[in-house]
C-alpha atoms as a PDB file:
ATOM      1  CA  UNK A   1      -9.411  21.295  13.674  1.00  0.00           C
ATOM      2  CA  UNK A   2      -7.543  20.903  17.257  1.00  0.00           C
ATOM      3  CA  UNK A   3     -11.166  19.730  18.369  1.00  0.00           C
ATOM      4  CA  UNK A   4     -11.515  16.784  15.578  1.00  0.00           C
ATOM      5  CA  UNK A   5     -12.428  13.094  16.427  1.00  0.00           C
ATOM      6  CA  UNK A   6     -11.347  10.062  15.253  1.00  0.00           C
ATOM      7  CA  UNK A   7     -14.314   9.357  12.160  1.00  0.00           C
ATOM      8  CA  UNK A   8     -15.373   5.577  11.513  1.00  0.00           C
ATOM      9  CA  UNK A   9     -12.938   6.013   8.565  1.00  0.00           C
ATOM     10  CA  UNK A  10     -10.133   6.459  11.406  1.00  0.00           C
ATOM     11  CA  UNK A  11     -11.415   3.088  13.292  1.00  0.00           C
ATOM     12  CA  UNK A  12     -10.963   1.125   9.891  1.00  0.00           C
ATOM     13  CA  UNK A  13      -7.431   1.823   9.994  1.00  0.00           C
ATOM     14  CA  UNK A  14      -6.766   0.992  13.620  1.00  0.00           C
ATOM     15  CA  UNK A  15      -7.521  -2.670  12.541  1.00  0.00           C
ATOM     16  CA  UNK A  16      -3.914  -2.912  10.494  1.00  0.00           C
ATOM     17  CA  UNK A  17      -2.253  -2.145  13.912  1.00  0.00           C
ATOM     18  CA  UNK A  18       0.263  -4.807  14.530  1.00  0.00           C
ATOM     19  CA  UNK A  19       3.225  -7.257  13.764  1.00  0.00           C
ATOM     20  CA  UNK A  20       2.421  -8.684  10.336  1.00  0.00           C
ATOM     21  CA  UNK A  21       4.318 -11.205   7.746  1.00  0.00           C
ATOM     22  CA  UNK A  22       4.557 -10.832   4.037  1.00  0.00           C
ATOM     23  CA  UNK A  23       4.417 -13.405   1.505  1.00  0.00           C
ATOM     24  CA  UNK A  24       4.951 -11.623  -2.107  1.00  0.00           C
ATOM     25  CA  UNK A  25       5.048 -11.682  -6.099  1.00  0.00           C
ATOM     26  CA  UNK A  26       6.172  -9.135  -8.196  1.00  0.00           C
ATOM     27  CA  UNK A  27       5.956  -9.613 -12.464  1.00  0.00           C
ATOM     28  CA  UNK A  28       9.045  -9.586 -13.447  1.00  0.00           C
ATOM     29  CA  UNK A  29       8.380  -8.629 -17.466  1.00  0.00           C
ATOM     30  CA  UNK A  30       7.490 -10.201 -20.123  1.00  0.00           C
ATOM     31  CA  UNK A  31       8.341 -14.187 -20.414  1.00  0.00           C
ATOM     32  CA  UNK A  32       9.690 -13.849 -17.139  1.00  0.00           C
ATOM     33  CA  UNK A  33       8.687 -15.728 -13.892  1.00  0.00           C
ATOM     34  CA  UNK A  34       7.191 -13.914 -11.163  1.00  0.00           C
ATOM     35  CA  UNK A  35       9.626 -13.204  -8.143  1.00  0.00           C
ATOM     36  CA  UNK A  36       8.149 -14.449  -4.763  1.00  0.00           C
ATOM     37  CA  UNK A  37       9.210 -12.649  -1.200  1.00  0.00           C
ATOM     38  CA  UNK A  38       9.068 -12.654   1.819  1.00  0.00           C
ATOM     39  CA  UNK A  39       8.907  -9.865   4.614  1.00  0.00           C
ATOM     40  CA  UNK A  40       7.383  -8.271   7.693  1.00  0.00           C
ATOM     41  CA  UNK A  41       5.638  -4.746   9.288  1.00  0.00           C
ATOM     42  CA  UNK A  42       5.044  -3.301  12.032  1.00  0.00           C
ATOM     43  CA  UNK A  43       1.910  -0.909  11.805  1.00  0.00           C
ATOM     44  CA  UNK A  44       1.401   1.935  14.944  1.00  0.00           C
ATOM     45  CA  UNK A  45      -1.027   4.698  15.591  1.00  0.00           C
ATOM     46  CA  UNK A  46       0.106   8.086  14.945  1.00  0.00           C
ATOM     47  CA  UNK A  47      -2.690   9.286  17.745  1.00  0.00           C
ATOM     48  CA  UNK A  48      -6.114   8.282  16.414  1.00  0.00           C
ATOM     49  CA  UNK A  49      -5.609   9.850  12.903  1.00  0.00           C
ATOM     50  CA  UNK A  50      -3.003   8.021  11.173  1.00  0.00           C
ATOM     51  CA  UNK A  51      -1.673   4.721  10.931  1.00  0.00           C
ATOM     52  CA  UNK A  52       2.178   4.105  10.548  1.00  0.00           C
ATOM     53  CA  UNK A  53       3.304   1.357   8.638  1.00  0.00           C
ATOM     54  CA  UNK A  54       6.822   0.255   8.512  1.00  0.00           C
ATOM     55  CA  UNK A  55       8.061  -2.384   6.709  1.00  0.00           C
ATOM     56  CA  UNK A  56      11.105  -4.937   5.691  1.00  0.00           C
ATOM     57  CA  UNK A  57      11.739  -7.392   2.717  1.00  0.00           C
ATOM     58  CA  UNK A  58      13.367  -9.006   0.069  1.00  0.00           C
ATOM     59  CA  UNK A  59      13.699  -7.168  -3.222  1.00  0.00           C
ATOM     60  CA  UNK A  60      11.987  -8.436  -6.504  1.00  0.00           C
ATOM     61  CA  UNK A  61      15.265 -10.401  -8.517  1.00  0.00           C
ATOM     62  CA  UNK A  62      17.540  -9.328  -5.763  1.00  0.00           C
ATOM     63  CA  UNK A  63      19.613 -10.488  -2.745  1.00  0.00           C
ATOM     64  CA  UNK A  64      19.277  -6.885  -1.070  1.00  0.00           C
ATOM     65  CA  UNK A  65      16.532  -6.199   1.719  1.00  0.00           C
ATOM     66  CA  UNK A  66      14.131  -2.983   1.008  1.00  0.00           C
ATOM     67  CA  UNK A  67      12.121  -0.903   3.296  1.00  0.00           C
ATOM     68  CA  UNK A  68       9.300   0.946   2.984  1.00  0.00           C
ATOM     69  CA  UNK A  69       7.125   3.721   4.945  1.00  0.00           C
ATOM     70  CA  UNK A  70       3.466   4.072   4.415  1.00  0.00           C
ATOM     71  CA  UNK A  71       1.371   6.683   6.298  1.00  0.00           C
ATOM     72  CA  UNK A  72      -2.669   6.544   5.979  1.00  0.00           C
ATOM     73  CA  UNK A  73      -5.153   8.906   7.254  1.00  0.00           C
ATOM     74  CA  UNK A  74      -8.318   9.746   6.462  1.00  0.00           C
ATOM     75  CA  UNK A  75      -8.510  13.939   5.425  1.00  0.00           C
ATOM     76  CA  UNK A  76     -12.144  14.629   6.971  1.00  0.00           C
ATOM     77  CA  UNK A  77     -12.288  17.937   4.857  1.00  0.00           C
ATOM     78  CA  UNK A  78     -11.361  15.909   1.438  1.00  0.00           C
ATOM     79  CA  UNK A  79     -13.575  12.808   2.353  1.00  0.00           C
ATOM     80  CA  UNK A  80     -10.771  10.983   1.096  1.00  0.00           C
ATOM     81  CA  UNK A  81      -7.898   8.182   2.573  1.00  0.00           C
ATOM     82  CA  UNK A  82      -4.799  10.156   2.320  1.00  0.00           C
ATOM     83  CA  UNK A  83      -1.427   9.203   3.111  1.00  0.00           C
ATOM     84  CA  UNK A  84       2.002   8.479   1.705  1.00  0.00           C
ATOM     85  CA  UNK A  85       4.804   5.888   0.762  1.00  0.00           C
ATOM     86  CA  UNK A  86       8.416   5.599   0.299  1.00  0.00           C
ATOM     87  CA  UNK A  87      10.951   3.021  -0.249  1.00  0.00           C
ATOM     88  CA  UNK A  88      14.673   2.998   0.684  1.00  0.00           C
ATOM     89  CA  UNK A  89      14.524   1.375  -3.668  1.00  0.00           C
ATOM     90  CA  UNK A  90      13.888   4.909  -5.513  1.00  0.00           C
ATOM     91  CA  UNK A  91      14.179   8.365  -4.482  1.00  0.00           C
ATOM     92  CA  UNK A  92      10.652   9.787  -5.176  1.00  0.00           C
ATOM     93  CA  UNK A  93       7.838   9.144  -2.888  1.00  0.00           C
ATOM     94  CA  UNK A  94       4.143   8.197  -3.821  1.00  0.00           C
ATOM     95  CA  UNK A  95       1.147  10.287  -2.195  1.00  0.00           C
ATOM     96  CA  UNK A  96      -2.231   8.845  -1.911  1.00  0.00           C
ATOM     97  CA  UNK A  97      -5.843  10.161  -1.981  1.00  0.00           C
ATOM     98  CA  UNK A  98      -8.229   7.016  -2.156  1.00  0.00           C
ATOM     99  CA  UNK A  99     -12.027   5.976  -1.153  1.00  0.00           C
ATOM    100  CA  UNK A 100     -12.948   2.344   0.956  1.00  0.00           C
ATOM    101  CA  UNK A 101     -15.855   0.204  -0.802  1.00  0.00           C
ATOM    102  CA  UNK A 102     -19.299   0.402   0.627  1.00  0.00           C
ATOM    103  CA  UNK A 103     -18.688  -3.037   1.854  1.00  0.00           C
ATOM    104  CA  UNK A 104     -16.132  -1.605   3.899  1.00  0.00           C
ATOM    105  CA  UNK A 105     -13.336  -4.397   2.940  1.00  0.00           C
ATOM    106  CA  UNK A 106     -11.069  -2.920   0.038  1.00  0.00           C
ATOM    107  CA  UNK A 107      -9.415   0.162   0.531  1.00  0.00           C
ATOM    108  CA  UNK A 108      -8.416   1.446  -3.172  1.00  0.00           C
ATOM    109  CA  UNK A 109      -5.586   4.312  -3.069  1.00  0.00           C
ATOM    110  CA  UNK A 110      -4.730   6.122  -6.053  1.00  0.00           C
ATOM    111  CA  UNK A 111      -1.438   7.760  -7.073  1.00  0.00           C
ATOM    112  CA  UNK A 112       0.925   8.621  -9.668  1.00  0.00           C
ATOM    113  CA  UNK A 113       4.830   8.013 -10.340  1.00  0.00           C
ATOM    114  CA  UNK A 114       7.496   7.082 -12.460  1.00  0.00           C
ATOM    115  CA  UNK A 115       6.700   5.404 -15.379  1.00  0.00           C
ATOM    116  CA  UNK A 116       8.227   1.493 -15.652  1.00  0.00           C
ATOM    117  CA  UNK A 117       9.387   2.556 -18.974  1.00  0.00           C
ATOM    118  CA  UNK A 118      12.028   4.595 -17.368  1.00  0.00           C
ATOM    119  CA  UNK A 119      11.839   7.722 -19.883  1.00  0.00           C
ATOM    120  CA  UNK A 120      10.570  10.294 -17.779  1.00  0.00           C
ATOM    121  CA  UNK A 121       7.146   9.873 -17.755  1.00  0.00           C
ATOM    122  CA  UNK A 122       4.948   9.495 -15.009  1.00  0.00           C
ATOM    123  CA  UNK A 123       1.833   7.168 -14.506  1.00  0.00           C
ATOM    124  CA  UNK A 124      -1.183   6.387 -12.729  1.00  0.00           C
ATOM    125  CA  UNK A 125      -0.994   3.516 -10.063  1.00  0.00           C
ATOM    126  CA  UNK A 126      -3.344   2.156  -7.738  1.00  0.00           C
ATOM    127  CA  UNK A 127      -2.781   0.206  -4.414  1.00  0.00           C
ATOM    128  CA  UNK A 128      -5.635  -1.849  -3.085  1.00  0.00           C
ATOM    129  CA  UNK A 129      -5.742  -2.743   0.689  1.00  0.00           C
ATOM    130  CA  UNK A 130      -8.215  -5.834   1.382  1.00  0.00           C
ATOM    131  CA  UNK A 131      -9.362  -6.760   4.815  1.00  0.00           C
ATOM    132  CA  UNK A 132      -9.825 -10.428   4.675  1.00  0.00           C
ATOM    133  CA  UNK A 133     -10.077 -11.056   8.269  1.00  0.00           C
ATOM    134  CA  UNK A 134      -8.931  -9.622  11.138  1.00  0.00           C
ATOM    135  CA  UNK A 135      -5.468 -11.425  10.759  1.00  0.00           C
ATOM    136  CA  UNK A 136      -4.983 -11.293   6.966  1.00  0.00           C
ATOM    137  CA  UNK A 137      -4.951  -8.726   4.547  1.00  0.00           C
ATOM    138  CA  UNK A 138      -3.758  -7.925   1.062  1.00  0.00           C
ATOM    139  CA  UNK A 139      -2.047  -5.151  -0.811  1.00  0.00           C
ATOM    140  CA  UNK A 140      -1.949  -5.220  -4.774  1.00  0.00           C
ATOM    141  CA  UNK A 141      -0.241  -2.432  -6.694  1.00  0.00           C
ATOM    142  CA  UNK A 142      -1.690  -1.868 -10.191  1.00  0.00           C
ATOM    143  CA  UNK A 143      -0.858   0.576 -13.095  1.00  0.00           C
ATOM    144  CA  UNK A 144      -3.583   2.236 -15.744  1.00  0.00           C
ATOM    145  CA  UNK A 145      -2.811   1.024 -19.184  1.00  0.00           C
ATOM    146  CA  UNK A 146      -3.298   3.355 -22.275  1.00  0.00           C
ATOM    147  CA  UNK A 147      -6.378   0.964 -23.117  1.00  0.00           C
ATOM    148  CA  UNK A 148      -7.820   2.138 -19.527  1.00  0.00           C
ATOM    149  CA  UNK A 149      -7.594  -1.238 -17.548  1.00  0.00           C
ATOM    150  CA  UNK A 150      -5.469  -2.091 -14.747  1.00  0.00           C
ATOM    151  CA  UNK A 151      -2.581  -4.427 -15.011  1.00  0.00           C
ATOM    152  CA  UNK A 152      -1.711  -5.639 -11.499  1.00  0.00           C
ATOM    153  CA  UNK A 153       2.223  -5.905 -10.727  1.00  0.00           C
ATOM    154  CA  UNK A 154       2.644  -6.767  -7.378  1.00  0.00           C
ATOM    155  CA  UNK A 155      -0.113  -8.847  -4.690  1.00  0.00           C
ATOM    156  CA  UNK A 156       1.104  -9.263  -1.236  1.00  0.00           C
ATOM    157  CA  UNK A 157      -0.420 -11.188   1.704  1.00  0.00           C
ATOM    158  CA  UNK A 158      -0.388 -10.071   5.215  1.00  0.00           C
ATOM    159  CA  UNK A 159      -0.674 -12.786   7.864  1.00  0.00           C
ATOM    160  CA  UNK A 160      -0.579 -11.042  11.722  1.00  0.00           C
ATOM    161  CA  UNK A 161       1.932 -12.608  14.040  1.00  0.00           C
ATOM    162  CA  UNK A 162       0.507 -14.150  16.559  1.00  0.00           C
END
């Protein structure tokens, strides 16, 4: 593997290298508003595998800051996105195996967690990365139902600082 190259799958990532801003909302529950924050990342290479992203903002219904780590690759062996993601919020981390659209825009990363019901159980989440432009992107986190659809929990908006 020592003699690998950076795939096209690689390049795609290389475009989230930056200084970004964050503009949020979290649901909050049922009958209550949705929480709006703010926040920023900084996204390096790690070589021409991996992308790094770390980032910093304000917690849903909270004065407290949060930060979070998010590592994407693509696993040439898997043909899948891999990667990983963990928040200074909760002690488990998230691992990811996803697939990018064959328009090449939405990057759709699949994983599975802590349930929101906070009994012990685990469920299925999604994040979904869309390249907009070359300066904004978006990152939704979503959660399978028991009906099978996805009920989206969180959209952010990346703007790149100029």
């Amino acid at each position: 593997m020592m003699d690998a190259k950076p795939q096209q799958e690689h390049e795609w990532l290389q475009q989230m290298l930056g200084d970004w801003t964050t503009t949020g909302e979290c649901d909050m529950g049922p009958d209550q508003p949705a929480s709006r924050t703010t926040g920023k990342e900084h996204v390096r290479a790690l070589g021409g595998f991996f992308v790094v992203c770390e980032g910093e903002g304000e917690m849903p219904g909270s004065e407290d800051t949060g930060y979070m780590l998010m590592t994407l690759g693509y696993d040439i062996e898997k043909k899948k996105f891999v990667g990983s993601w963990a928040g200074s919020m909760m002690p488990g981390m998230f691992f990811y195996e996803g697939q990018l659209d064959a328009a090449r825009k939405v990057l759709t990363l699949d994983t599975e967690g802590p349930s929101f019901t906070g009994d012990g159980s685990t469920a299925k989440y999604q994040d979904v990365i869309t390249m907009i432009s070359q300066d904004e992107r978006t990152l939704h986190s979503q959660t399978l139902q028991p009906d099978g659809s996805w009920k989206r929990f969180m959209t952010a908006t990346y703007r790149r600082v100029k």
